[in-house]
Protein backbone atom coordinates (compact mmCIF):
# COMPACT_ATOMS: atom_id res chain seq x y z
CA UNK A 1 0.00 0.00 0.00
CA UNK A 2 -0.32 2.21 -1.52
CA UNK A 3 -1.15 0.40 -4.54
CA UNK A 4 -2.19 0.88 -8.20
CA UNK A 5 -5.87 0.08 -9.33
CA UNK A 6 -8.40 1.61 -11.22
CA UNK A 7 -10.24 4.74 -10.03
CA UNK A 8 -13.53 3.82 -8.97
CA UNK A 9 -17.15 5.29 -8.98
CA UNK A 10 -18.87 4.20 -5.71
CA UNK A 11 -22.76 3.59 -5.32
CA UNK A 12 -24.59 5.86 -3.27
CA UNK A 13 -25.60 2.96 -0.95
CA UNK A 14 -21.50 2.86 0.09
CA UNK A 15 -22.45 6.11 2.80
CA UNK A 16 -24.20 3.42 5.22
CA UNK A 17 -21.31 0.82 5.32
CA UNK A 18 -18.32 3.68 5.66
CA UNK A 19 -20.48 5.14 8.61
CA UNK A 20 -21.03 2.16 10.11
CA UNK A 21 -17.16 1.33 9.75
CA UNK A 22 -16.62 5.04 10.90
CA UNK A 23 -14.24 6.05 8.11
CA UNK A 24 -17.24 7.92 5.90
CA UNK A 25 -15.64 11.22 7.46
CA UNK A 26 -12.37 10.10 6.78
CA UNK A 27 -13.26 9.66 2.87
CA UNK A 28 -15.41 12.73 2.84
CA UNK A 29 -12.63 15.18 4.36
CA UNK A 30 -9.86 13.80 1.83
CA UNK A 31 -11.76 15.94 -1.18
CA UNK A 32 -12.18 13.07 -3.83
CA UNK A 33 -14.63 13.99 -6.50
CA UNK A 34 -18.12 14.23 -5.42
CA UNK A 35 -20.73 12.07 -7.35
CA UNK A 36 -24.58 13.84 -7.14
CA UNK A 37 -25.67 11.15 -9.60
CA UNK A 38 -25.51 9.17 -13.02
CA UNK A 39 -26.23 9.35 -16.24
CA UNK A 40 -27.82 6.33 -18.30
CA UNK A 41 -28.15 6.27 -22.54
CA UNK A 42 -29.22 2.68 -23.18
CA UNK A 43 -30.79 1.85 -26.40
CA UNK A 44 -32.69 4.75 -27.30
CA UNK A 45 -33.58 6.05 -23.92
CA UNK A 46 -32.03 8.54 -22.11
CA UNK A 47 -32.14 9.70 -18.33
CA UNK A 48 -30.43 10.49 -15.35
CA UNK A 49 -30.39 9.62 -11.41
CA UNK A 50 -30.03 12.65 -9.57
CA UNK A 51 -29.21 11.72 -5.94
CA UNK A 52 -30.60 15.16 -4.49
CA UNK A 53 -33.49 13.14 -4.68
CA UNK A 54 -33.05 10.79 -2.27
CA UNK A 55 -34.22 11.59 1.31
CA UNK A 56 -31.57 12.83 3.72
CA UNK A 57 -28.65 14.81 3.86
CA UNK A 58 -25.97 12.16 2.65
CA UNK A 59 -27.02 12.41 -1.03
CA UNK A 60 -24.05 12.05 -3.09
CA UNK A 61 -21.07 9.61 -3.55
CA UNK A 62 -17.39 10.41 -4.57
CA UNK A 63 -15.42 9.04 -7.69
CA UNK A 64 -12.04 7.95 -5.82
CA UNK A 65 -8.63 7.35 -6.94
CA UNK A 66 -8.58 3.93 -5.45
CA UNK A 67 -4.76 3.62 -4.27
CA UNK A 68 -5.81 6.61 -2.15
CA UNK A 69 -9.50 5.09 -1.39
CA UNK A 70 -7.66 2.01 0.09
CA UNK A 71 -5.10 4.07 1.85
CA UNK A 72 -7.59 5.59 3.62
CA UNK A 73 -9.49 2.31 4.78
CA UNK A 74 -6.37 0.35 5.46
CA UNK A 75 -5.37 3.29 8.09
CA UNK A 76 -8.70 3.57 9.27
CA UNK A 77 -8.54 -0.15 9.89
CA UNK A 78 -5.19 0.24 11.87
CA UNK A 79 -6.65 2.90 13.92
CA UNK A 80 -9.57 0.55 14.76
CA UNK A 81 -6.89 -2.74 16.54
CA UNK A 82 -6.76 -4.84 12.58
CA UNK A 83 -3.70 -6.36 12.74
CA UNK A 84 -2.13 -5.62 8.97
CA UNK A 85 0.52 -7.57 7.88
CA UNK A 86 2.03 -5.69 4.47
CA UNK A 87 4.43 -6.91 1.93
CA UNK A 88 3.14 -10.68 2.31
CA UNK A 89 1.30 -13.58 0.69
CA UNK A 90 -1.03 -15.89 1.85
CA UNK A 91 0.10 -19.48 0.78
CA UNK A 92 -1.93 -21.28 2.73
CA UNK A 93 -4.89 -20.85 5.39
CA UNK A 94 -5.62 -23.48 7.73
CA UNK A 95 -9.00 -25.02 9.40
CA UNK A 96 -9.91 -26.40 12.61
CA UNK A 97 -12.77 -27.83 13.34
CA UNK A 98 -14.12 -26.70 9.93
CA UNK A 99 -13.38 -23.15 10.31
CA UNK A 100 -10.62 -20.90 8.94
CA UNK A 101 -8.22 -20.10 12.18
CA UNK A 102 -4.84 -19.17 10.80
CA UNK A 103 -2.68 -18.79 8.04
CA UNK A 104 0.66 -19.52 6.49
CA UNK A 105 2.22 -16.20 4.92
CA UNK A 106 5.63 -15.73 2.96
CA UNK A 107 7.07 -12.31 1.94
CA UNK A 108 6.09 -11.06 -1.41
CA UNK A 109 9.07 -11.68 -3.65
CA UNK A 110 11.36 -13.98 -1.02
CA UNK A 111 9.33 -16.91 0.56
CA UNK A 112 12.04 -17.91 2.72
CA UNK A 113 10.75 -15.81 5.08
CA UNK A 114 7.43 -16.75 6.43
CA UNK A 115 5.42 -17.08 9.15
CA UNK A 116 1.68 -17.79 10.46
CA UNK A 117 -0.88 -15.61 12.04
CA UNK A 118 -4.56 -17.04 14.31
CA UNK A 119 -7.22 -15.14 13.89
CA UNK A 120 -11.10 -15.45 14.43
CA UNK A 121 -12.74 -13.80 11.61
CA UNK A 122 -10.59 -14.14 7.81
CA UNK A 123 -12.31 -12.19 5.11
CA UNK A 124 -11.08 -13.41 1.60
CA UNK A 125 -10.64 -10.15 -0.01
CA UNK A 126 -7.71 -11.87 -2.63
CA UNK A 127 -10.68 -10.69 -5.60
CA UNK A 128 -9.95 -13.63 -8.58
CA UNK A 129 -7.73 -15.22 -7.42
CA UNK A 130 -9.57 -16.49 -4.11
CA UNK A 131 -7.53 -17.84 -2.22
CA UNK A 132 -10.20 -19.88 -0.34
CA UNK A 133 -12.55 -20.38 -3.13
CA UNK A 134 -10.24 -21.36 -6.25
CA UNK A 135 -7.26 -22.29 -4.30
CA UNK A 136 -8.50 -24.37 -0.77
CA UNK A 137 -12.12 -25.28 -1.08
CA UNK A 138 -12.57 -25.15 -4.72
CA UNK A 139 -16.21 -24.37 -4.74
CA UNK A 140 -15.77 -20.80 -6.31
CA UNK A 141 -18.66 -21.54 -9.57
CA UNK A 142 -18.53 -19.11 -12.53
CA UNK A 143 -21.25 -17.99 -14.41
CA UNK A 144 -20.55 -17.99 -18.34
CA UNK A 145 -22.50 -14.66 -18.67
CA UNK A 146 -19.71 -13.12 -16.56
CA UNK A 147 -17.02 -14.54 -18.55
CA UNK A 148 -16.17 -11.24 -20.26
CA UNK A 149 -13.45 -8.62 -20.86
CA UNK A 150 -13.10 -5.36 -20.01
CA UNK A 151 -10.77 -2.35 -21.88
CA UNK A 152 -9.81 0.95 -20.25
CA UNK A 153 -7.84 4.38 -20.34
CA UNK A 154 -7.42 7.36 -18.79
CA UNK A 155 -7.74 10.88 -21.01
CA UNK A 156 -6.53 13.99 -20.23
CA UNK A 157 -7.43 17.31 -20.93
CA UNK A 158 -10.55 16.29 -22.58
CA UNK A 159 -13.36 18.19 -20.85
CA UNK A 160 -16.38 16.07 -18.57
CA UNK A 161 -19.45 15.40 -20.66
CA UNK A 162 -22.14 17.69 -19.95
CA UNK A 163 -24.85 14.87 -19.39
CA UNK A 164 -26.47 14.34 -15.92
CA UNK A 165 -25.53 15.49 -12.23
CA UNK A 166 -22.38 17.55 -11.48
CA UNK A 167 -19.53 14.57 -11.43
CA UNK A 168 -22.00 12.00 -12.65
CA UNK A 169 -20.95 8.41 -14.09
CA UNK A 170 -22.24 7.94 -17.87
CA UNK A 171 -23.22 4.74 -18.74
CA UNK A 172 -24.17 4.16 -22.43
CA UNK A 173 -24.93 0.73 -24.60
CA UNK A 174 -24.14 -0.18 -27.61
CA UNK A 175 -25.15 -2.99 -29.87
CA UNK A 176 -22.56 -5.45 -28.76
CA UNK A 177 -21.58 -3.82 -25.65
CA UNK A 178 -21.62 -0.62 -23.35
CA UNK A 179 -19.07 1.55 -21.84
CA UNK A 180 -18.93 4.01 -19.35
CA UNK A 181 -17.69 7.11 -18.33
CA UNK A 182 -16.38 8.68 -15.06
CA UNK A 183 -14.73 11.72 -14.36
């Protein structure tokens, strides 16, 4: 950390979970982009989703730059007791009585050093590659639908469409596909 990904455009229903976490402050002071909405052109329709209005005052969402996004929630996390182990891998994580309780780690890039760390609650957050689900249990199913590809740049200079909300995601469709757009 921190570490590249692509920028990301969160949903509006995000607020709850970062308040309940009590890091929605924490996101909201660091000044990413503020989302009021989205924009939708699919088929020949047009329209767009305006979160002023939704009830309450916590009616927008942010477009974050997501090495900074998960900078934010990994120190956040820290400042809450999570024990954070950067730098490592998991190789291997290890059941008793037929729940996860530890795991076998080795640095990223020498895995002569390793060691292994208990815990009582493991979330699988290793995205594709699932750790647990391809790697350990094997019951990970995929759905042929999903079985897709996805292409994706970054311009600059080019000015922000002028189609829905201030800092709104566009999402448009096209015969064999759709594509999107966030500032």
């Amino acid at each position: 950390f921190p570490r590249y990904q692509i920028g990301e455009s969160l949903s509006i229903s995000c607020f709850r979970a970062m308040e309940v976490l009590g890091v929605k402050d924490k996101v909201e002071a660091h000044g990413f982009m503020r989302k009021n909405g989205s924009y939708y052109a699919w088929g020949d329709e047009e329209w767009d989703l305006p979160f002023s209005h939704l009830p309450g005052e916590d009616n927008h969402s942010w477009q974050v730059i997501r090495s900074e996004f998960d900078q934010i929630l990994l120190e956040h996390a820290k400042s809450e007791g999570v024990e954070v182990h950067e730098g490592v891998s998991v190789k291997e994580v290890h059941f008793e009585n037929g729940r996860a309780s530890s795991a076998t780690w080795f640095r990223t890039g020498d895995d002569s050093e390793t060691g292994t760390v208990s815990f009582d609650i493991v979330v699988d957050a290793s995205g594709r590659n699932g750790v647990l689900g391809n790697r350990q249990i094997k019951d990970r199913r995929f759905h042929d639908v999903f079985r897709n590809i996805a292409v994706w740049g970054y311009w600059k200079d080019t000015p922000p469409l002028d189609l829905g909300p201030e800092g709104a995601i566009a999402v448009f469709s096209r015969e064999n596909g759709w594509f999107w757009d966030i500032p």
